[in-house]
N, C-alpha and C. Protein backbone atom coordinates (compact mmCIF):
# COMPACT_ATOMS: atom_id res chain seq x y z
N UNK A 1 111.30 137.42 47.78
CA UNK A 1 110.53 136.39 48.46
C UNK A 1 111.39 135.78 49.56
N UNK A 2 110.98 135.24 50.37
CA UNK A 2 111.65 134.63 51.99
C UNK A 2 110.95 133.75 51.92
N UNK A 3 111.31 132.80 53.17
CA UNK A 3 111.08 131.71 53.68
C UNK A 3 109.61 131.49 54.45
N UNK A 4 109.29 132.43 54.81
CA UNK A 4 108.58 132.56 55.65
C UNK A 4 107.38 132.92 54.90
N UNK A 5 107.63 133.52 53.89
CA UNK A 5 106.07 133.64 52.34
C UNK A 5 106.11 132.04 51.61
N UNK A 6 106.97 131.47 52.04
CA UNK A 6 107.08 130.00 51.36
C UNK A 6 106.49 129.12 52.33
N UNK A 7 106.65 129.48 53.31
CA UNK A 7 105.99 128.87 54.71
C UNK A 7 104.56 129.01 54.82
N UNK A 8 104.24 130.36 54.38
CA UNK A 8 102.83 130.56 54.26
C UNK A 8 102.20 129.98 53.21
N UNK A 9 102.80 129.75 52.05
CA UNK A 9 102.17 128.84 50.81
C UNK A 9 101.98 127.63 51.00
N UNK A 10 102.78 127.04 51.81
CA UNK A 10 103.47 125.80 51.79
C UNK A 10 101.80 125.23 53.02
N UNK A 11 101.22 126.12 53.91
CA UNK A 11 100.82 126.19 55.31
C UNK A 11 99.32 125.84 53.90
N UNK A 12 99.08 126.85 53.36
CA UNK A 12 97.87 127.01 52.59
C UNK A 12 97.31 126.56 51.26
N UNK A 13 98.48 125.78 50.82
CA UNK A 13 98.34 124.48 50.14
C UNK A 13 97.99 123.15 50.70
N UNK A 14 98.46 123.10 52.03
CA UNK A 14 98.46 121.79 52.67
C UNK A 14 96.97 121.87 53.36
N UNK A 15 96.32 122.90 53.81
CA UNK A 15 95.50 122.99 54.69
C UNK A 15 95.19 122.83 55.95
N UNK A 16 96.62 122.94 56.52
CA UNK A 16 96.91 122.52 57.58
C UNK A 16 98.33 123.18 58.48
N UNK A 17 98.54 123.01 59.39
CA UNK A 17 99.70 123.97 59.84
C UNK A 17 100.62 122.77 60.33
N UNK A 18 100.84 121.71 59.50
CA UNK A 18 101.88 119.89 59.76
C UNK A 18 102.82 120.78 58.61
N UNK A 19 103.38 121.48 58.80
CA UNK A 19 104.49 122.25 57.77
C UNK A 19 105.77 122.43 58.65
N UNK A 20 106.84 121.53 58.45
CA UNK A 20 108.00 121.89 59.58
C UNK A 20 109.37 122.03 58.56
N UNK A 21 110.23 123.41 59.44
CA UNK A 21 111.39 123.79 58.59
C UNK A 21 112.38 123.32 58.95
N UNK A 22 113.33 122.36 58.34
CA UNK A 22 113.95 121.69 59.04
C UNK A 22 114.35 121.71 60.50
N UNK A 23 113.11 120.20 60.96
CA UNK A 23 112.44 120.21 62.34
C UNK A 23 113.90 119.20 62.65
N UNK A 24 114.15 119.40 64.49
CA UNK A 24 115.06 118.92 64.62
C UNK A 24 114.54 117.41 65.01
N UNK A 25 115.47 116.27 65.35
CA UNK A 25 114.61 115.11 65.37
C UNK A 25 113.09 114.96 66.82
N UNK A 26 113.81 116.07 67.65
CA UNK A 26 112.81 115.69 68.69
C UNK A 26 111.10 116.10 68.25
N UNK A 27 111.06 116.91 67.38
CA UNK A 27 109.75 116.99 67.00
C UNK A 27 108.80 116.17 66.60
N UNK A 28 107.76 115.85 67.06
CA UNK A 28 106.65 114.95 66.41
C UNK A 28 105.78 115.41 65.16
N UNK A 29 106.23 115.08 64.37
CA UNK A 29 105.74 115.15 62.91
C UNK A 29 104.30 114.94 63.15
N UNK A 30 103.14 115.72 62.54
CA UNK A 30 101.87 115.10 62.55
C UNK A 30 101.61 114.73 60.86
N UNK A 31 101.03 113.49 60.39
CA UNK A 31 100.87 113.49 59.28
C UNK A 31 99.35 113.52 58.71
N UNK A 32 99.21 113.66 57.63
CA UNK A 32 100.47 114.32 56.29
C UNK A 32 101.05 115.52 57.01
N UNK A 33 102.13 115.70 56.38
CA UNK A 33 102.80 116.52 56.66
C UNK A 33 103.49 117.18 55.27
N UNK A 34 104.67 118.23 55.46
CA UNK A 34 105.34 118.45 54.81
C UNK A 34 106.45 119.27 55.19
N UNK A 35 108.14 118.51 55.06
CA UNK A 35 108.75 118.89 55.82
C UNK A 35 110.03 119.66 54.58
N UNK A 36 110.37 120.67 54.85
CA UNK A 36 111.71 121.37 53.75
C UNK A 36 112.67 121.37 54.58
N UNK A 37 113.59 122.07 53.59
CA UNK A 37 115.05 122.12 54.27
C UNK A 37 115.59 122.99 53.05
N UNK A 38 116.21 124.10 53.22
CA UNK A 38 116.98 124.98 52.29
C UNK A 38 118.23 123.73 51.80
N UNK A 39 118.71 123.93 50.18
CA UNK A 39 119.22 122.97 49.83
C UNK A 39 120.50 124.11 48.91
N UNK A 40 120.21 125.31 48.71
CA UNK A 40 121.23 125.99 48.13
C UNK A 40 120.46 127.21 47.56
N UNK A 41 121.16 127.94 46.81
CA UNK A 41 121.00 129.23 46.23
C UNK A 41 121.71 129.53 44.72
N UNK A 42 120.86 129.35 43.67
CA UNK A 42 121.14 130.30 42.57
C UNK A 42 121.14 131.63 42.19
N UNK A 43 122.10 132.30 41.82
CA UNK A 43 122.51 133.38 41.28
C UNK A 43 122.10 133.39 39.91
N UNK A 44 121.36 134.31 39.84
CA UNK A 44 121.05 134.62 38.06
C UNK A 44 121.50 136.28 37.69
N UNK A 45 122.84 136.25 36.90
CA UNK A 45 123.56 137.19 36.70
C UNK A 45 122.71 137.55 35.45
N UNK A 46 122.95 139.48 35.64
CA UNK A 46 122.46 139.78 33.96
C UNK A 46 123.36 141.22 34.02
N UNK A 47 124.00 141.80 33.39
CA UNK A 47 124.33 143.45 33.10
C UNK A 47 125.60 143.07 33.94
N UNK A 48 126.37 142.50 34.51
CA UNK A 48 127.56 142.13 35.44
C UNK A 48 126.89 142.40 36.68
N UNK A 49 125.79 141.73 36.92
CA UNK A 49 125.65 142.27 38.27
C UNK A 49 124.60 141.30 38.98
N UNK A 50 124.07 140.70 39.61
CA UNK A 50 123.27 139.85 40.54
C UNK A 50 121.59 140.66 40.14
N UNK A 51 121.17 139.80 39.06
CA UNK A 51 119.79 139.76 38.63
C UNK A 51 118.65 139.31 39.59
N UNK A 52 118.84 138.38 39.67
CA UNK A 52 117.80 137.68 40.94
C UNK A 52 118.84 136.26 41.66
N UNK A 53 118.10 135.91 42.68
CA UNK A 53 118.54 135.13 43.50
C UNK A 53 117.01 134.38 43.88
N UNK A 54 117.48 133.13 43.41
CA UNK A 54 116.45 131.59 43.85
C UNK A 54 116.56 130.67 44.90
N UNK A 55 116.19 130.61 45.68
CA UNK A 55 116.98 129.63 47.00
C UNK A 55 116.07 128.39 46.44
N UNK A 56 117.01 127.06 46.26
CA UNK A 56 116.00 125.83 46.25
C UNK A 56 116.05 125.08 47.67
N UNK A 57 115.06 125.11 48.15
CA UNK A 57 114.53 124.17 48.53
C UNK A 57 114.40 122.50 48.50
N UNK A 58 114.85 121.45 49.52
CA UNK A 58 114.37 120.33 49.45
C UNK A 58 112.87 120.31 49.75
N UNK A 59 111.61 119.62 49.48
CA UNK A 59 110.45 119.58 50.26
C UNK A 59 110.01 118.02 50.17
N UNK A 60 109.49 117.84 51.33
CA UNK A 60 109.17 116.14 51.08
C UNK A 60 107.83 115.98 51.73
N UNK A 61 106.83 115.49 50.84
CA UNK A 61 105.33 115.21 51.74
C UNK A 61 105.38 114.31 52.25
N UNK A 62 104.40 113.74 53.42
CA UNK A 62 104.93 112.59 53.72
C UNK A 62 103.38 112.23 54.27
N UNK A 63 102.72 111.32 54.05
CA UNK A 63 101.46 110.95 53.93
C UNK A 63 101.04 109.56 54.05
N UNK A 64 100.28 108.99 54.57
CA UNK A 64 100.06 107.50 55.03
C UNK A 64 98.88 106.60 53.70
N UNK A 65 98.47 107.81 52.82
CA UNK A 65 98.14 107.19 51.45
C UNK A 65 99.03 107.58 50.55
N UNK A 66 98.78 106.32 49.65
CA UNK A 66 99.89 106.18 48.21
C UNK A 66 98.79 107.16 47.44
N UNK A 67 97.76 107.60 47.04
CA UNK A 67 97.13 108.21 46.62
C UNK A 67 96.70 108.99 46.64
N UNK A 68 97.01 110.03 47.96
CA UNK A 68 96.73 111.20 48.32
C UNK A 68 96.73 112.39 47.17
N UNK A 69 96.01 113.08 47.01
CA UNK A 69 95.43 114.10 45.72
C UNK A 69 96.63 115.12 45.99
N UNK A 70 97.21 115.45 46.94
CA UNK A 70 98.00 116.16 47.24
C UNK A 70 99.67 116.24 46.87
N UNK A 71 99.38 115.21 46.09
CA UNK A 71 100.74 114.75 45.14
C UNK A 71 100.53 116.11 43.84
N UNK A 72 99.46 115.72 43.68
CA UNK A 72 98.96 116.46 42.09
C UNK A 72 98.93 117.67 42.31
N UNK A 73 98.43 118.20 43.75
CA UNK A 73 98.33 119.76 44.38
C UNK A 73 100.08 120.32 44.42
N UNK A 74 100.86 119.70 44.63
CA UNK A 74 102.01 120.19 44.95
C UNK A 74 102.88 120.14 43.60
N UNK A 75 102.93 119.36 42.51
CA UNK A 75 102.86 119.06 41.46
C UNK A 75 102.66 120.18 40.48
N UNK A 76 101.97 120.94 41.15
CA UNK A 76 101.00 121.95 40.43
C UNK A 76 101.62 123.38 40.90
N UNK A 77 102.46 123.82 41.65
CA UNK A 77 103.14 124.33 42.50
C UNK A 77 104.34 125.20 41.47
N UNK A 78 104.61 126.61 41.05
CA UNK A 78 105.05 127.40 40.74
C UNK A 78 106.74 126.27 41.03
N UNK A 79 107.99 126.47 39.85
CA UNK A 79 108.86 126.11 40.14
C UNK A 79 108.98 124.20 41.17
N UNK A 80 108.10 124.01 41.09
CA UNK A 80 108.57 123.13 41.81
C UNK A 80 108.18 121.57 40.33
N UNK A 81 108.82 120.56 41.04
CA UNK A 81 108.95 119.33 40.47
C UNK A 81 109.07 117.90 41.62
N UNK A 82 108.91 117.15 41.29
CA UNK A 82 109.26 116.28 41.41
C UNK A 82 110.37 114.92 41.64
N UNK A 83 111.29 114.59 42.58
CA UNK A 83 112.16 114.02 41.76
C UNK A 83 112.33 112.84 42.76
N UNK A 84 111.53 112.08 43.40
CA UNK A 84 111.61 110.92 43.99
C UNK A 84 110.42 110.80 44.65
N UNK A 85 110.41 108.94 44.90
CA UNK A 85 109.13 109.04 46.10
C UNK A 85 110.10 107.27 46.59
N UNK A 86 109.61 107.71 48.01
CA UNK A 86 109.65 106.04 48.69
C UNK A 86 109.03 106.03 49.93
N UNK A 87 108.50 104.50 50.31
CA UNK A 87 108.31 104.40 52.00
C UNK A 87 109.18 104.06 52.56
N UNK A 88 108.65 104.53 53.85
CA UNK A 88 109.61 103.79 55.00
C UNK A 88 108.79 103.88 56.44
N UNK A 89 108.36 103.36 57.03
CA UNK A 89 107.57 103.10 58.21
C UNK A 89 106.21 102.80 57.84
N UNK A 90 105.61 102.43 56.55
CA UNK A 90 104.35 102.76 56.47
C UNK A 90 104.26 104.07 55.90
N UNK A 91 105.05 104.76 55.91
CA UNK A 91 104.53 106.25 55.17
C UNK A 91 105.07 106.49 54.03
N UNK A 92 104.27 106.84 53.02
CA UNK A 92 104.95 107.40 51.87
C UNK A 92 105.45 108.70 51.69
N UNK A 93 106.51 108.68 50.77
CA UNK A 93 107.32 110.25 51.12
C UNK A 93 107.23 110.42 49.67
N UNK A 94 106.77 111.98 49.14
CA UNK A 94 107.15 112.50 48.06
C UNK A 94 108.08 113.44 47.89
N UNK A 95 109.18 113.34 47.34
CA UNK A 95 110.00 114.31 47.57
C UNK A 95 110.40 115.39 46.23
N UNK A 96 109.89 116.92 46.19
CA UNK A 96 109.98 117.60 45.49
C UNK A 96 111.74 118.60 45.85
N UNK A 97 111.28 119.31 44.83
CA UNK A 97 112.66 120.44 44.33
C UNK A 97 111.56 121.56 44.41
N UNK A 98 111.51 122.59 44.95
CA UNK A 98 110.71 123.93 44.66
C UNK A 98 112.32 125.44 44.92
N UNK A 99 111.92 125.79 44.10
CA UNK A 99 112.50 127.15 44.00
C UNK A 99 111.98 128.36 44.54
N UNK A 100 112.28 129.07 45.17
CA UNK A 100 111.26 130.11 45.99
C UNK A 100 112.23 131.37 46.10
């Protein structure tokens, strides 16, 4: 799996193409959105030898309702979790862990 099949999930979960890979600051975010950033890579050894390889992912939604259904949609999301939320401008940010 690549980045770019994660891009496409990520595009077709949201319903929308506001999906940016770590965008540099000049970009205008449209919201909701949802923005990642590669965060590292697990190695899963088996037989002495490199079994599979997991890249995690940071991902953060970022949405102008506290209630957006799309918490629960992403929630719902193969490998992924949960592990913070806060505002800041008026927008709320959910910020997941997904493995891909």
């Amino acid at each position: 799996m690549n980045r770019n099949e994660l891009d496409a999930l990520l595009r077709e979960t949201l319903g929308s193409a506001n999906v940016y890979f770590q965008p540099p600051e000049s970009v205008r975010l449209r919201f909701p959105c949802i923005v990642y950033s590669l965060e590292n890579q697990n190695d899963i050894p088996a037989d002495d030898r490199q079994y599979r390889r997991l890249k995690r992912y940071s991902l953060t939604y970022i949405t102008k309702d506290p209630d957006d259904p799309m918490v629960n949609t992403l929630d719902d999301l193969r490998y992924c979790s949960m592990n913070r939320t806060f505002t800041s401008d008026n927008l709320h940010h959910f910020v997941y862990t997904i493995f891909y």
